[in-house]
C-alpha atoms as a PDB file:
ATOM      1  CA  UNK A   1       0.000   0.000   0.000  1.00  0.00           C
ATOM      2  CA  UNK A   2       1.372   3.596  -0.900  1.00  0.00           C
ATOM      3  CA  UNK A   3       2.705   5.590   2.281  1.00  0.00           C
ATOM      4  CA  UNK A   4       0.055   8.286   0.860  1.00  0.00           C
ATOM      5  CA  UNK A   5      -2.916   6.599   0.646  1.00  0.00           C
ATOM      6  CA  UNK A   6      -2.394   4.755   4.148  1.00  0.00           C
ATOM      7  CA  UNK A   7      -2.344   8.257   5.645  1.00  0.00           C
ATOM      8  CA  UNK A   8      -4.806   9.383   4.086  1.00  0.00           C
ATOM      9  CA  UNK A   9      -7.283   6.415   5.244  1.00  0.00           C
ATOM     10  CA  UNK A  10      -6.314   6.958   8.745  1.00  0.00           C
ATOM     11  CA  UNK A  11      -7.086  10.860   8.592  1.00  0.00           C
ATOM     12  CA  UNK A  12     -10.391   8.827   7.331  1.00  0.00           C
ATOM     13  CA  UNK A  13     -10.621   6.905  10.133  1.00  0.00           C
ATOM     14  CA  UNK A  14     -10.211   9.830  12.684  1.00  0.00           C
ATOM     15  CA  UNK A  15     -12.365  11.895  10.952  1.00  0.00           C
ATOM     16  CA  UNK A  16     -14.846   9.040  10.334  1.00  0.00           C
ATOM     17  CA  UNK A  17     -14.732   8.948  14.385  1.00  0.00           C
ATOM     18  CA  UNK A  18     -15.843  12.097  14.567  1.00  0.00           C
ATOM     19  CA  UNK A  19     -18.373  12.627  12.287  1.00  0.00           C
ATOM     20  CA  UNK A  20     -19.746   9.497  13.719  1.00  0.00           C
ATOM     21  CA  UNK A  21     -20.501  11.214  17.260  1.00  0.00           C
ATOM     22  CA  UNK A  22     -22.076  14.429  15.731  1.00  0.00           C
ATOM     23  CA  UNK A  23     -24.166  12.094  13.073  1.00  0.00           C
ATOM     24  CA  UNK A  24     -25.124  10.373  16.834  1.00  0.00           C
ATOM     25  CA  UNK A  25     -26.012  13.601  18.536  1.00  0.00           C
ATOM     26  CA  UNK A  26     -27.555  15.410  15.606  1.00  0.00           C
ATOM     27  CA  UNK A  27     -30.225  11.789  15.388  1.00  0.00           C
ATOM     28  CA  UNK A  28     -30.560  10.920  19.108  1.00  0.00           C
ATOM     29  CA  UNK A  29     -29.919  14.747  20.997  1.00  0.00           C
ATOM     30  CA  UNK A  30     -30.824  17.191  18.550  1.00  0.00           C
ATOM     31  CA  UNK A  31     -33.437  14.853  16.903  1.00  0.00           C
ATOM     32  CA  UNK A  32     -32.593  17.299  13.276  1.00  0.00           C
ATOM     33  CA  UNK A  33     -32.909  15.240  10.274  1.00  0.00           C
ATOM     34  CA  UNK A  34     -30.872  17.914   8.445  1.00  0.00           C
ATOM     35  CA  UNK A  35     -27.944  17.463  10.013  1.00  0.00           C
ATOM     36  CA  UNK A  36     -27.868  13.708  10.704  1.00  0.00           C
ATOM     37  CA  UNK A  37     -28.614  12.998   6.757  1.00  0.00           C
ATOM     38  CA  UNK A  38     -25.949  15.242   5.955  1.00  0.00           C
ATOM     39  CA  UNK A  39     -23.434  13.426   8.778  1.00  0.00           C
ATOM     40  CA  UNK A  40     -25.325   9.723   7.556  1.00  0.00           C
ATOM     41  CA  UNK A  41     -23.910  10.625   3.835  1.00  0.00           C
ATOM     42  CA  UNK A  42     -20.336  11.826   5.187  1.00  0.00           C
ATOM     43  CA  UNK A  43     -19.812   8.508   7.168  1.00  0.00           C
ATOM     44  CA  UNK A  44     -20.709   6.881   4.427  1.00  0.00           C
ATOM     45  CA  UNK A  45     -18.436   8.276   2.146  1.00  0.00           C
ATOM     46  CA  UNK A  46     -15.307   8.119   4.408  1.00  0.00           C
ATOM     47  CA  UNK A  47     -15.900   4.234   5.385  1.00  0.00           C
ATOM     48  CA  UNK A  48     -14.983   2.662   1.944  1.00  0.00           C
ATOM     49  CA  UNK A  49     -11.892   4.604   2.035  1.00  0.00           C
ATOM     50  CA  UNK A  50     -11.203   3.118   5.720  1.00  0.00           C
ATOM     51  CA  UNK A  51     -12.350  -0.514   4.931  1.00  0.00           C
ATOM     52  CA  UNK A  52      -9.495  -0.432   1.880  1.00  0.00           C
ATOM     53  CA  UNK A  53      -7.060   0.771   4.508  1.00  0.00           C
ATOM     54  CA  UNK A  54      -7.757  -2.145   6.122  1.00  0.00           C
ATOM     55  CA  UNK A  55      -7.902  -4.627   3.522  1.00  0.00           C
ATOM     56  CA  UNK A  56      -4.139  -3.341   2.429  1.00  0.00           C
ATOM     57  CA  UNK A  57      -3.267  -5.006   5.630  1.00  0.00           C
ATOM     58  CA  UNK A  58      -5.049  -8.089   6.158  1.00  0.00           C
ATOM     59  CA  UNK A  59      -5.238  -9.184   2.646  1.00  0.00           C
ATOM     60  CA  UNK A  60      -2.364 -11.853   3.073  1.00  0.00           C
ATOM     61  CA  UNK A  61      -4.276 -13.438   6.145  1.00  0.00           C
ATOM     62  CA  UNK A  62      -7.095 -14.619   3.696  1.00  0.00           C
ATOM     63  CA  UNK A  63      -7.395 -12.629   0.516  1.00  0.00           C
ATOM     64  CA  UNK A  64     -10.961 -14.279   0.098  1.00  0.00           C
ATOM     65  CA  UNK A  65     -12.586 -13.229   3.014  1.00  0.00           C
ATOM     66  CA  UNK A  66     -10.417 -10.281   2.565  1.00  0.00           C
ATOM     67  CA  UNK A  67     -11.946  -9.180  -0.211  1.00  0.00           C
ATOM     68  CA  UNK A  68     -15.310 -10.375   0.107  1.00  0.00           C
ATOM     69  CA  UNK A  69     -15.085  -8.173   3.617  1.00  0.00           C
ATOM     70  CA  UNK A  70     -14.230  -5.620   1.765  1.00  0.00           C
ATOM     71  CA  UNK A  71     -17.006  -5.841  -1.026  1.00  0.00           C
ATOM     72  CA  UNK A  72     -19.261  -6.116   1.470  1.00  0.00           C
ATOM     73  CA  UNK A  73     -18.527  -2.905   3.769  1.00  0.00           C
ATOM     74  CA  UNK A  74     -17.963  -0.472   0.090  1.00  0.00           C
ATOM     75  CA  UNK A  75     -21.620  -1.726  -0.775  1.00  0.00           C
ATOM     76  CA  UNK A  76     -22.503  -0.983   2.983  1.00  0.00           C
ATOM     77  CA  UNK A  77     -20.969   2.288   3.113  1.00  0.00           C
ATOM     78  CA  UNK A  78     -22.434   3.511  -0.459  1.00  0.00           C
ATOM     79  CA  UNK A  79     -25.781   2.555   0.840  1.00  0.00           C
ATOM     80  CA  UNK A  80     -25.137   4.532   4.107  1.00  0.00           C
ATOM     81  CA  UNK A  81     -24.291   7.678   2.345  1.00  0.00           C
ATOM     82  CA  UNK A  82     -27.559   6.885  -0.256  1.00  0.00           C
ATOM     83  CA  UNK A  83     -29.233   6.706   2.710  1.00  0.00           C
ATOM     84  CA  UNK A  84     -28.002  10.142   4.704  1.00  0.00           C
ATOM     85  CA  UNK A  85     -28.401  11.717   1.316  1.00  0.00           C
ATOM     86  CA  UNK A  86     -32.063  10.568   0.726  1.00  0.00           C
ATOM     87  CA  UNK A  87     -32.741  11.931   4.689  1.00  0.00           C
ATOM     88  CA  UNK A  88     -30.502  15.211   3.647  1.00  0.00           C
ATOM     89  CA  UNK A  89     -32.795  15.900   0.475  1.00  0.00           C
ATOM     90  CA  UNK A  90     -36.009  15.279   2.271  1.00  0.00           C
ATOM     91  CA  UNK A  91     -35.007  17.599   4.857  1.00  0.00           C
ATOM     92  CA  UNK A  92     -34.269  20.295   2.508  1.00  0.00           C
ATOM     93  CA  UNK A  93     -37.074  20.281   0.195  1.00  0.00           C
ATOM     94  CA  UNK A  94     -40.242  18.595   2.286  1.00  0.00           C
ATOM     95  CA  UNK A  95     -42.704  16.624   0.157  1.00  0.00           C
ATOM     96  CA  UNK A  96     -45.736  18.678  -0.428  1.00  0.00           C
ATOM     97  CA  UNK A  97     -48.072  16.038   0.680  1.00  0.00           C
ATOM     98  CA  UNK A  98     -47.266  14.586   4.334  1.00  0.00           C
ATOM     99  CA  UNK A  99     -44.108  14.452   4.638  1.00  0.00           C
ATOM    100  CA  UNK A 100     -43.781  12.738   8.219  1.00  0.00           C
ATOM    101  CA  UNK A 101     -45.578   9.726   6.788  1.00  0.00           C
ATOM    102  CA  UNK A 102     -42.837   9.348   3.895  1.00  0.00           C
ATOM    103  CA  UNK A 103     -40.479   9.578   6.506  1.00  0.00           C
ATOM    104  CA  UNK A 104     -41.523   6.672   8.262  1.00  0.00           C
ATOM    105  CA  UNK A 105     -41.159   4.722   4.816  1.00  0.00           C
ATOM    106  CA  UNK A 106     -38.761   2.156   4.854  1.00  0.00           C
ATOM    107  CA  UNK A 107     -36.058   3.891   2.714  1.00  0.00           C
ATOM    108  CA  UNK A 108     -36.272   1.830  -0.476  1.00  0.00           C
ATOM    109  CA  UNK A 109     -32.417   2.113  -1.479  1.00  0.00           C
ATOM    110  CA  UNK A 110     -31.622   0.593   2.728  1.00  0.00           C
ATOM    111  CA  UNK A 111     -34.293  -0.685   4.152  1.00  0.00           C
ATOM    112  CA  UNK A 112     -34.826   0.075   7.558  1.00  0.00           C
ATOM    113  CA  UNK A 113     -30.642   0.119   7.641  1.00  0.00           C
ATOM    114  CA  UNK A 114     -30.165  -3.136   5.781  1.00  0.00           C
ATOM    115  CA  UNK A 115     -26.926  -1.576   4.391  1.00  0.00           C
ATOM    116  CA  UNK A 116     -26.123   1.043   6.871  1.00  0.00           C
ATOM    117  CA  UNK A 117     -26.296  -1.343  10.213  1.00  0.00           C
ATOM    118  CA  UNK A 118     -26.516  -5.461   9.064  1.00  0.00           C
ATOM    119  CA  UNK A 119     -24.631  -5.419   5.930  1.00  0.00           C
ATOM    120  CA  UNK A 120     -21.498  -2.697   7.481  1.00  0.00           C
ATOM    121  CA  UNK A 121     -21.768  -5.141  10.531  1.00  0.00           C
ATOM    122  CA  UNK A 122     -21.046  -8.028   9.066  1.00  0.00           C
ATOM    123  CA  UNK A 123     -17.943  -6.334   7.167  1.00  0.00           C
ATOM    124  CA  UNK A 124     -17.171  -5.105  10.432  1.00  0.00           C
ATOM    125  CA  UNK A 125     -17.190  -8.372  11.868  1.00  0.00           C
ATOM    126  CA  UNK A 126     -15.043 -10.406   9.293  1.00  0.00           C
ATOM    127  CA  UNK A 127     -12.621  -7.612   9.546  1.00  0.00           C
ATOM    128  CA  UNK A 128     -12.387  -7.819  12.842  1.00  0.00           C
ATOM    129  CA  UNK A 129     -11.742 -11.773  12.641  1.00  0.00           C
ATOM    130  CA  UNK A 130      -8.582 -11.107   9.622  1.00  0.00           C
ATOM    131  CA  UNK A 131      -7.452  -8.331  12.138  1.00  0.00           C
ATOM    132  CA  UNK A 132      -7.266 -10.766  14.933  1.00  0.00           C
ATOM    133  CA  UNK A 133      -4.454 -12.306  12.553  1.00  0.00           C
ATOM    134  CA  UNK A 134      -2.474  -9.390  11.530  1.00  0.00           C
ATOM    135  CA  UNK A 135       0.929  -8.177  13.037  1.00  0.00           C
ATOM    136  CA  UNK A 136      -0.519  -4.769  12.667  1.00  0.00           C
ATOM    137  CA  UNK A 137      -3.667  -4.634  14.731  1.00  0.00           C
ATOM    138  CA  UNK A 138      -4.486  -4.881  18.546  1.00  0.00           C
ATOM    139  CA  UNK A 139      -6.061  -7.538  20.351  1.00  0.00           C
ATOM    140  CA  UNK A 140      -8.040  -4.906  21.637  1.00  0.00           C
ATOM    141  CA  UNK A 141      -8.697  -3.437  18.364  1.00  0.00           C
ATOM    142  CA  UNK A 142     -10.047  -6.475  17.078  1.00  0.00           C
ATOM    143  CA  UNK A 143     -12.622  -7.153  20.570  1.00  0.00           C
ATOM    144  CA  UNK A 144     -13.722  -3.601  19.772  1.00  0.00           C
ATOM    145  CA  UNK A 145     -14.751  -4.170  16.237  1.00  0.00           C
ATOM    146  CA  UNK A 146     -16.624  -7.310  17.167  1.00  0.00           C
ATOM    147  CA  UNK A 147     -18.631  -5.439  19.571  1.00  0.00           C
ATOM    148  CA  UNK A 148     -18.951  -2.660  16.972  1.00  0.00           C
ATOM    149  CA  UNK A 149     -20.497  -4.757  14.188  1.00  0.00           C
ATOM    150  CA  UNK A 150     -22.496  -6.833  16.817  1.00  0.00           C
ATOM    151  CA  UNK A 151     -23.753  -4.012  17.508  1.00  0.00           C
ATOM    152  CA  UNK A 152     -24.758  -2.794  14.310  1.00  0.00           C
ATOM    153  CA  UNK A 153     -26.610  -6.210  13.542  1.00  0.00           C
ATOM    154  CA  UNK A 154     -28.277  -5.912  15.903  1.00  0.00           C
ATOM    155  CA  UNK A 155     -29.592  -2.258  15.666  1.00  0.00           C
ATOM    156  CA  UNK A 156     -30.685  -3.742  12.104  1.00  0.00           C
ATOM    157  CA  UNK A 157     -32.649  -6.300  13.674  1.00  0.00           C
ATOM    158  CA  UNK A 158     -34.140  -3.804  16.140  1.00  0.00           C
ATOM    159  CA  UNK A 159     -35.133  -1.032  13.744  1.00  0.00           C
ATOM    160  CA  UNK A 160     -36.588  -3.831  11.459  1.00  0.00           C
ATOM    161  CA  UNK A 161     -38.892  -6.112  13.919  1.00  0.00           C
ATOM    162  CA  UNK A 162     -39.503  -3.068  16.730  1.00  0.00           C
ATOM    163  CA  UNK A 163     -39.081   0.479  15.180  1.00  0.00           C
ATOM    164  CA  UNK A 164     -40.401   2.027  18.073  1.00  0.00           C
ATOM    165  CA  UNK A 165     -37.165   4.758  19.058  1.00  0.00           C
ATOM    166  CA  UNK A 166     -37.576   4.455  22.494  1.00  0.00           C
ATOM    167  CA  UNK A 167     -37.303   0.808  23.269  1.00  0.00           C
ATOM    168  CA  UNK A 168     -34.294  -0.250  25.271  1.00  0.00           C
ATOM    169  CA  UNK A 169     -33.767  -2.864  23.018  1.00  0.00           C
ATOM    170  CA  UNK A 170     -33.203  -0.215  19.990  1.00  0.00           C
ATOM    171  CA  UNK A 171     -32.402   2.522  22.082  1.00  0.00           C
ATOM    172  CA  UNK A 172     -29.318   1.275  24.470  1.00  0.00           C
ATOM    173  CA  UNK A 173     -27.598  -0.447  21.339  1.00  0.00           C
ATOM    174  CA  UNK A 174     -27.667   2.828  19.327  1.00  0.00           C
ATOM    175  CA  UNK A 175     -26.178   4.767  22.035  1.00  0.00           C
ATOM    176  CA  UNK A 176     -23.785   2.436  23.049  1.00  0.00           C
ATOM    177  CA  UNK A 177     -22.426   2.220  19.284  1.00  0.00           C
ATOM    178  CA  UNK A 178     -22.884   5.844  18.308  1.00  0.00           C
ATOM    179  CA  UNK A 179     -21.343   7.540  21.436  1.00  0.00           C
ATOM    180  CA  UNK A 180     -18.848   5.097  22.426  1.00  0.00           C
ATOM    181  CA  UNK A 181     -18.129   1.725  20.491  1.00  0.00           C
ATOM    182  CA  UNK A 182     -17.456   2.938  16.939  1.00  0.00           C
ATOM    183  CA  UNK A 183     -16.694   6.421  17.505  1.00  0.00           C
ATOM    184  CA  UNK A 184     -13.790   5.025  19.633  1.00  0.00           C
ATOM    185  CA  UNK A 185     -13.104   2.091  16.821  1.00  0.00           C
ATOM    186  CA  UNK A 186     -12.498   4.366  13.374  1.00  0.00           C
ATOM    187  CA  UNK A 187      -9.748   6.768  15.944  1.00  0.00           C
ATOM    188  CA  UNK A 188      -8.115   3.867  17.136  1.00  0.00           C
ATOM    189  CA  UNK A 189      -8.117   2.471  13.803  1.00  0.00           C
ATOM    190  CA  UNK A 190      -7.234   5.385  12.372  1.00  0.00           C
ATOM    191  CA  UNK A 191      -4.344   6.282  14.645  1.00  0.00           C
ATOM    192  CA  UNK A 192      -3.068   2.333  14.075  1.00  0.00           C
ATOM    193  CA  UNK A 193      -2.793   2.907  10.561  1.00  0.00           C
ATOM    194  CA  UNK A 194      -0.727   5.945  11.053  1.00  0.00           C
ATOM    195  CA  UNK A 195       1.522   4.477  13.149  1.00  0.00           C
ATOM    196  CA  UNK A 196       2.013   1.602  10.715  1.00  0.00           C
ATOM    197  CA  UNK A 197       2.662   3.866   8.127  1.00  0.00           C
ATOM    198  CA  UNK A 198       5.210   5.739  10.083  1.00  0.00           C
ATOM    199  CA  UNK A 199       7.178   3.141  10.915  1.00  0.00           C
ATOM    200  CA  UNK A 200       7.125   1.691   7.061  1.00  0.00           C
ATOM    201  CA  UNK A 201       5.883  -1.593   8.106  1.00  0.00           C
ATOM    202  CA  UNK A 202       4.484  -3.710   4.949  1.00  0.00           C
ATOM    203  CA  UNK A 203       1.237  -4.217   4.324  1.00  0.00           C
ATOM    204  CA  UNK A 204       1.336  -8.264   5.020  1.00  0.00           C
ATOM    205  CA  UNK A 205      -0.212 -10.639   7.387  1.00  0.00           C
ATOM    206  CA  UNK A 206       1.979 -13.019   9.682  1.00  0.00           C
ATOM    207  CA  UNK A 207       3.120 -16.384   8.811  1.00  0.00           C
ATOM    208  CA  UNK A 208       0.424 -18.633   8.712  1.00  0.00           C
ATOM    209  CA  UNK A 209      -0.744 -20.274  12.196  1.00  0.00           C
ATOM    210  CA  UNK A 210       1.468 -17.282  13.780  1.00  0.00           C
ATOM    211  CA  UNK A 211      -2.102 -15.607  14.471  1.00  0.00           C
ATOM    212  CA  UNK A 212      -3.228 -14.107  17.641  1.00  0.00           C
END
């Protein structure tokens, strides 16, 4: 992987971290569909440039699951940012004819999240796994990015059988993730990458069966 594109998908990562929170506050605190749409579409932009960052360095651990992991998460990051920009355009131009009932459609590009939360979550969660077997990454890097795409799964789930905000069951996993657990994730992650970078280590996994 080029020294310039590894830094550049950790300033991702950071500022994926970021963005992340205020998407978080703008939906759960500030309940303004402006501003979360327009945070939704950012993340979603920034995480296929992350999930290639990466891929650069787990690719050698399993380029199959590599790859497919990687597949997966673009699709599930394109779809976020359809998503936040669908919310984003709806917020700046309201449909003439009830527009809080067409918000409560299931979006028809991510259902109910299908691509933001249980398809990112699963690329999360294979990542995590080739992570687990990478000189480069943290044990404790790779327990936070199970817990991150757990996480995600199941706010998929939640959104999709309960949709009712204020359930704990919806409610504690989406604060949990958005506050804490990912925020936290992408600026580790981020700052990982950096550090690799810095210190010119190659973008290739350990000897087979030297795994964590």
């Amino acid at each position: 992987m080029s020294i310039s594109f590894e830094r550049f998908a950790s300033i991702s990562a950071v500022v994926a971290g970021l963005v992340g929170l205020l998407y978080a506050i703008a939906f759960v605190i500030l309940r303004n569909t402006l501003l979360s749409g327009l945070f939704l579409m950012l993340l979603g932009l920034l995480i296929p440039i992350i999930l290639v960052g990466i891929y650069q360095r787990v690719r050698q651990v399993d380029e199959a699951f590599s790859l497919w992991a990687l597949l997966t998460g673009i699709v599930g990051g394109f779809g976020t940012a359809v998503h936040g920009g669908y919310d984003l355009a709806v917020a700046l131009n309201p449909p003439a004819s009830n527009p809080v009932a067409l918000a409560n459609l299931p979006n028809q590009v991510d259902p109910r999240g299908l691509l933001t939360f249980a398809v990112t979550g699963i690329s999360f969660l294979v990542l995590a796994w080739l992570m687990g077997r990478s000189p480069v990454f943290s044990r404790g890097l790779q327990l936070l990015g199970y817990v991150a795409g757990a996480l995600l799964v199941v706010i998929y789930l939640a959104r999709l059988i309960i949709l009712d905000p204020t359930n704990p069951v919806l409610l504690v996993p989406v604060l949990v993730s958005g506050f804490v657990v990912i925020p936290i994730w992408n600026v580790w992650l981020g700052l990982t990458l950096r550090r690799a970078g810095r210190r010119g280590q190659p973008a290739q996994a350990m000897p087979a069966g030297a795994g964590r």
